[in-house]
N, C-alpha and C. Protein backbone atom coordinates (compact mmCIF):
# COMPACT_ATOMS: atom_id res chain seq x y z
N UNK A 1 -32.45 0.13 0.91
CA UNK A 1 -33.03 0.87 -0.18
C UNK A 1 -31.90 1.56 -0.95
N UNK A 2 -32.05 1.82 -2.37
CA UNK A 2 -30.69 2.00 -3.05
C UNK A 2 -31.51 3.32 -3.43
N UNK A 3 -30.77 4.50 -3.15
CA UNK A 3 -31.40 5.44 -3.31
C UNK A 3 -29.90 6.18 -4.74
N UNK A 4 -30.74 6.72 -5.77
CA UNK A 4 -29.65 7.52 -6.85
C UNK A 4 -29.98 8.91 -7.02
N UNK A 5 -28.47 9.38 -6.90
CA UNK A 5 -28.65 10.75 -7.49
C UNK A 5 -28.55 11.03 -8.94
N UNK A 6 -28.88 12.31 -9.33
CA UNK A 6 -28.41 12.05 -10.90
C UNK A 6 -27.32 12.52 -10.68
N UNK A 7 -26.48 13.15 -9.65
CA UNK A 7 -24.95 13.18 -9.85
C UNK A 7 -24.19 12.03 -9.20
N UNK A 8 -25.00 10.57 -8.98
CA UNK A 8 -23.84 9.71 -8.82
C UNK A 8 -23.60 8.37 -9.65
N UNK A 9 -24.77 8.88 -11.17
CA UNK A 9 -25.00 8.18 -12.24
C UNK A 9 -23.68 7.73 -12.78
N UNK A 10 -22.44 8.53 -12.86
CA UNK A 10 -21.15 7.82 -13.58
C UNK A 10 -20.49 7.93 -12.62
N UNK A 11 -20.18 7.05 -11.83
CA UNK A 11 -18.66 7.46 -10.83
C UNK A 11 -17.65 6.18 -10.90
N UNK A 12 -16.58 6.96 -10.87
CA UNK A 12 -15.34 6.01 -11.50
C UNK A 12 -14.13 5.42 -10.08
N UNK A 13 -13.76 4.65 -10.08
CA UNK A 13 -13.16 4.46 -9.09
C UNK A 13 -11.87 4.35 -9.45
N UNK A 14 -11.13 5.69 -7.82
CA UNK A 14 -9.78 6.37 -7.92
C UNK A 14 -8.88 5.67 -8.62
N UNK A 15 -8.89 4.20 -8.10
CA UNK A 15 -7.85 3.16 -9.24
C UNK A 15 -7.75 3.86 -10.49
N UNK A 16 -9.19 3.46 -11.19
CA UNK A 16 -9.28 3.67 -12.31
C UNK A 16 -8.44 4.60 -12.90
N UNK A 17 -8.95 6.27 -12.16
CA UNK A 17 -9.14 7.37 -12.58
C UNK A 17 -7.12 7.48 -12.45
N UNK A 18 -6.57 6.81 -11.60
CA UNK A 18 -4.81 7.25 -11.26
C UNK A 18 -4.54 6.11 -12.89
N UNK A 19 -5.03 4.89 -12.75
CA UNK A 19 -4.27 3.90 -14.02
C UNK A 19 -4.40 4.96 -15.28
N UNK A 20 -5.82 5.35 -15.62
CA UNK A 20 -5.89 6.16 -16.95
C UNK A 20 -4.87 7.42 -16.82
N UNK A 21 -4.52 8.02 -15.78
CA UNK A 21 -3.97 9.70 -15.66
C UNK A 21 -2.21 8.76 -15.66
N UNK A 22 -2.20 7.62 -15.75
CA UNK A 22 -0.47 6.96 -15.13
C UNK A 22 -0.31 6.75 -17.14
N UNK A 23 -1.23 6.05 -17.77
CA UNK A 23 -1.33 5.54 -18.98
C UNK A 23 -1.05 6.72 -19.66
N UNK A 24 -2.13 7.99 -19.34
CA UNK A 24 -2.13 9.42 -20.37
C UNK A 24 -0.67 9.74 -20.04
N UNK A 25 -0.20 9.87 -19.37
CA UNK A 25 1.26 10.84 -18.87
C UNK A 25 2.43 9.77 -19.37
N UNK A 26 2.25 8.77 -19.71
CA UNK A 26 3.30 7.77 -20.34
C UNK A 26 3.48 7.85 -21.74
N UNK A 27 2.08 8.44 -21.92
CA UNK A 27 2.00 8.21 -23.86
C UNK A 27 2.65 9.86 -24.27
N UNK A 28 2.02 10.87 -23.07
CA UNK A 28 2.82 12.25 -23.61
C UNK A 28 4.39 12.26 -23.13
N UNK A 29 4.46 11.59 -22.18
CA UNK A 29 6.18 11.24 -22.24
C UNK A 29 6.50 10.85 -23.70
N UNK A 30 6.61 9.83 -24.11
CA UNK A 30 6.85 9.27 -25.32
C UNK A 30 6.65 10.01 -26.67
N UNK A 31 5.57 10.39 -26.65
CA UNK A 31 4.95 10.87 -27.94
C UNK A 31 5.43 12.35 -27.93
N UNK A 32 5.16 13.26 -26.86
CA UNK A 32 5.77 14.63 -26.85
C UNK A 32 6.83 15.23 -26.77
N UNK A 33 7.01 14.51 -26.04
CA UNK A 33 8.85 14.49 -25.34
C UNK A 33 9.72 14.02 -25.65
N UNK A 34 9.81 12.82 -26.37
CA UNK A 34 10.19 11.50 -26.83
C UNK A 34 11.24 10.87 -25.91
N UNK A 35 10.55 10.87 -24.87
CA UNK A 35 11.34 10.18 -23.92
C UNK A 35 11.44 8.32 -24.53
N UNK A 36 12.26 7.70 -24.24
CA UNK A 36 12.28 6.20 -24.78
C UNK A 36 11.40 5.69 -23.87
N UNK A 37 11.13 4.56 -24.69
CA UNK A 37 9.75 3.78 -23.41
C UNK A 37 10.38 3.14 -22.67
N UNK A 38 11.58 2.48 -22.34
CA UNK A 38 12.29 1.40 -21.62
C UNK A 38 12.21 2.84 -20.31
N UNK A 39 12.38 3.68 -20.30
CA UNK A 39 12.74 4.66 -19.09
C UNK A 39 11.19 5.06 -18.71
N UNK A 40 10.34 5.18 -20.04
CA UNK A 40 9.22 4.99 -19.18
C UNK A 40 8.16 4.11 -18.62
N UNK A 41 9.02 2.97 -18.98
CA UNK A 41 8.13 1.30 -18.05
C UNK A 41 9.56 1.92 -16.91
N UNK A 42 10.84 1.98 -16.81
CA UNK A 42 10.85 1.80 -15.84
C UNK A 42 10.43 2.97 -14.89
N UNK A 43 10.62 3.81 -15.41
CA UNK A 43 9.98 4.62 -13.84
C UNK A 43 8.02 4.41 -13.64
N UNK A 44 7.44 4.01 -14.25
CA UNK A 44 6.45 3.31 -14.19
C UNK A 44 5.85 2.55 -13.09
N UNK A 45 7.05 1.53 -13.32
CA UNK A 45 7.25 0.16 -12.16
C UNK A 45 7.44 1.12 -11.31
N UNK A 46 8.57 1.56 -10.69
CA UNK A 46 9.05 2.26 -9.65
C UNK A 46 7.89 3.01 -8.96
N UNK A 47 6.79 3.91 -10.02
CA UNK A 47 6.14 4.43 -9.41
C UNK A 47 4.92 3.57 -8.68
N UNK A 48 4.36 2.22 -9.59
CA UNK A 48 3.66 0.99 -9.06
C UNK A 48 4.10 0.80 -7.57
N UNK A 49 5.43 0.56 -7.78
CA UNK A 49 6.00 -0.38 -6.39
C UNK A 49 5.79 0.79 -4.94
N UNK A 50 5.88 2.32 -5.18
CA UNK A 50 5.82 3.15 -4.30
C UNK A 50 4.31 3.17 -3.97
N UNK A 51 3.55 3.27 -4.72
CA UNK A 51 1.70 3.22 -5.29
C UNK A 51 1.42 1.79 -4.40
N UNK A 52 1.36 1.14 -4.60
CA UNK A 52 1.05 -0.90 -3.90
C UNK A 52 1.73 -1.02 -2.14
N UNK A 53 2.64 0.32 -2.20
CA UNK A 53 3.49 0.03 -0.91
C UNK A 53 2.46 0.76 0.13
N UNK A 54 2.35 1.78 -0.45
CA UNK A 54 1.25 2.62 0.59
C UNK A 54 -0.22 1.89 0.06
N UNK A 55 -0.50 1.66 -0.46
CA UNK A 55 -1.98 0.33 -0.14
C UNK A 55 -1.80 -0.46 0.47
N UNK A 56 -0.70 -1.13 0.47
CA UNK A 56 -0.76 -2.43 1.21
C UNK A 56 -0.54 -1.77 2.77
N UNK A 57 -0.09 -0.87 3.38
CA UNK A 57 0.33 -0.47 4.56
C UNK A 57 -1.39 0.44 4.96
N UNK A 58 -2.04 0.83 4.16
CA UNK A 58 -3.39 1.69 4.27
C UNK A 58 -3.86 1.22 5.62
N UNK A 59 -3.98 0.10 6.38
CA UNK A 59 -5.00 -0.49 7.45
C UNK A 59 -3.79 -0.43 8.44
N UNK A 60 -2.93 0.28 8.43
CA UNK A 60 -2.20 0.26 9.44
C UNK A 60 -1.98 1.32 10.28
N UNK A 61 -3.82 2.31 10.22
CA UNK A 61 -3.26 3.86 10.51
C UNK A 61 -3.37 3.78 12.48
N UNK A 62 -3.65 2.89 12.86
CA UNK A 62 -3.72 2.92 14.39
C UNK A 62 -2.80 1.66 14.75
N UNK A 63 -1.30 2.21 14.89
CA UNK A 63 -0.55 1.75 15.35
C UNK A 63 -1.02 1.15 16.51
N UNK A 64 -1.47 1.99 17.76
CA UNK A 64 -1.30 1.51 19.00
C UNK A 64 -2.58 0.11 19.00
N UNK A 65 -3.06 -0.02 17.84
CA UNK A 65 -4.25 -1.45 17.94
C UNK A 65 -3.89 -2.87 17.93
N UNK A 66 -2.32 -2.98 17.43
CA UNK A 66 -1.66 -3.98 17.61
C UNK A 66 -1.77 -4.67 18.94
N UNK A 67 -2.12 -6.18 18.66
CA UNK A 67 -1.88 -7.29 19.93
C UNK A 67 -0.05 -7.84 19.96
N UNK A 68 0.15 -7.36 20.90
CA UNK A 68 1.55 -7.61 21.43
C UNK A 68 1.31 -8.83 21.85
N UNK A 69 2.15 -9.92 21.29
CA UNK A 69 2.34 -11.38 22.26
C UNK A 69 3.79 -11.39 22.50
N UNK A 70 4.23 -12.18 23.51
CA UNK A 70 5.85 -12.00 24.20
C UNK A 70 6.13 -13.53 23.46
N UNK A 71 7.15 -13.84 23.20
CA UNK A 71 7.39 -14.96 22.48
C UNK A 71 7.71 -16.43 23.75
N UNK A 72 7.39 -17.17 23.10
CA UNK A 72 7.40 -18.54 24.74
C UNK A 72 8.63 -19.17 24.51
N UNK A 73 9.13 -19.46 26.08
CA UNK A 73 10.40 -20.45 26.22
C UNK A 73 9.92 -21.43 26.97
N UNK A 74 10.66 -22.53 26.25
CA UNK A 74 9.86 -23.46 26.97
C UNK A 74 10.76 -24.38 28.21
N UNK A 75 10.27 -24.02 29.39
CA UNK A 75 11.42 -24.24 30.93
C UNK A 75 10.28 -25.68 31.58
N UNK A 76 11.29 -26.53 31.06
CA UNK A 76 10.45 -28.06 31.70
C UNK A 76 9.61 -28.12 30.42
N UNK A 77 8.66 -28.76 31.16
CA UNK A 77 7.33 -29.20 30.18
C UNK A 77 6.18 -28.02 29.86
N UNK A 78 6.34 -26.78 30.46
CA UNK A 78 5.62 -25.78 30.38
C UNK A 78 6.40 -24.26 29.22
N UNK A 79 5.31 -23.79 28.88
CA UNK A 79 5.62 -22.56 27.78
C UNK A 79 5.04 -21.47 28.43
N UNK A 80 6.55 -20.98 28.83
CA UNK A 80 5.74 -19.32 29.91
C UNK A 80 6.58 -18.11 28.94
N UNK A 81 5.88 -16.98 28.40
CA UNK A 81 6.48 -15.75 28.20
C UNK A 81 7.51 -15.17 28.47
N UNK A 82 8.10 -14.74 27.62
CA UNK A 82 9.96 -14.67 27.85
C UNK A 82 9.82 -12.58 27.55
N UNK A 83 9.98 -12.05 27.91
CA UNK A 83 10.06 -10.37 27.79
C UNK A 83 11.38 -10.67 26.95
N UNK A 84 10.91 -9.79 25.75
CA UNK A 84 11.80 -8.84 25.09
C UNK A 84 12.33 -8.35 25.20
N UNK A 85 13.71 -7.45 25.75
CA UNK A 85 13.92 -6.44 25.77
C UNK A 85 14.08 -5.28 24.66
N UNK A 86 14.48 -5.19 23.57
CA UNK A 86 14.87 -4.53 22.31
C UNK A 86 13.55 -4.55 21.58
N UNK A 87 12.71 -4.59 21.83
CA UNK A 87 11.08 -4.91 20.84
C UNK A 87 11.32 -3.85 20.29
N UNK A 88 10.67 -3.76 19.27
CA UNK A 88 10.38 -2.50 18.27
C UNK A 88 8.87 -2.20 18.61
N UNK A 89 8.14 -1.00 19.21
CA UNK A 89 7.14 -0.63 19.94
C UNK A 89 6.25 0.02 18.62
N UNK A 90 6.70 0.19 17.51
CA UNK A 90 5.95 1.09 16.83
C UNK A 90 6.51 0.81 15.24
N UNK A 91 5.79 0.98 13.74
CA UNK A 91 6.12 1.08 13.36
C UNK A 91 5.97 -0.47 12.80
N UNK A 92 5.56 -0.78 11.19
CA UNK A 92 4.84 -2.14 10.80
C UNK A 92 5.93 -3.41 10.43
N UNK A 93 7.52 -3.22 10.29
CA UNK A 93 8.30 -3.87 9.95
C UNK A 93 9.11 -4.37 10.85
């Protein structure tokens, strides 16, 4: 059942609401300030690439949920688990 409030008649999504507040603050750079636009595409990008880095990492807040597999060597005709020693235990890279 789709139930509405009348306060959830316009709701905008955060994307949205950061692209329009990233767009407004570029044009009063420029226009107020007169900062050049080449400095403000690039810190722009820069701020994109920092913005996309923490989204793309978002589903990674329970480290310890990771499936650890040990990597296989293969001794004869069989593939048995070889221990790591130096693993990196934590941490997505």
């Amino acid at each position: 059942m789709n139930q509405t409030n009348p306060s959830n008649k316009l709701r905008i999504q955060p994307l949205v609401l950061v692209t329009v507040a990233g767009l407004l603050a570029a044009l009063v750079a420029i226009f107020v300030f007169k900062v050049s636009v080449g400095l403000v595409i690039n810190y722009g990008l820069i701020g994109a690439m920092i913005l996309s880095h923490f989204l793309m990492h978002a589903g990674h807040t329970g480290h310890g949920d990771h499936q650890e597999q040990a990597p296989l060597s293969k001794t004869g005709d069989q593939f048995s688990p070889v221990p790591v020693e130096n693993e990196h235990k934590h941490g997505c890279h």
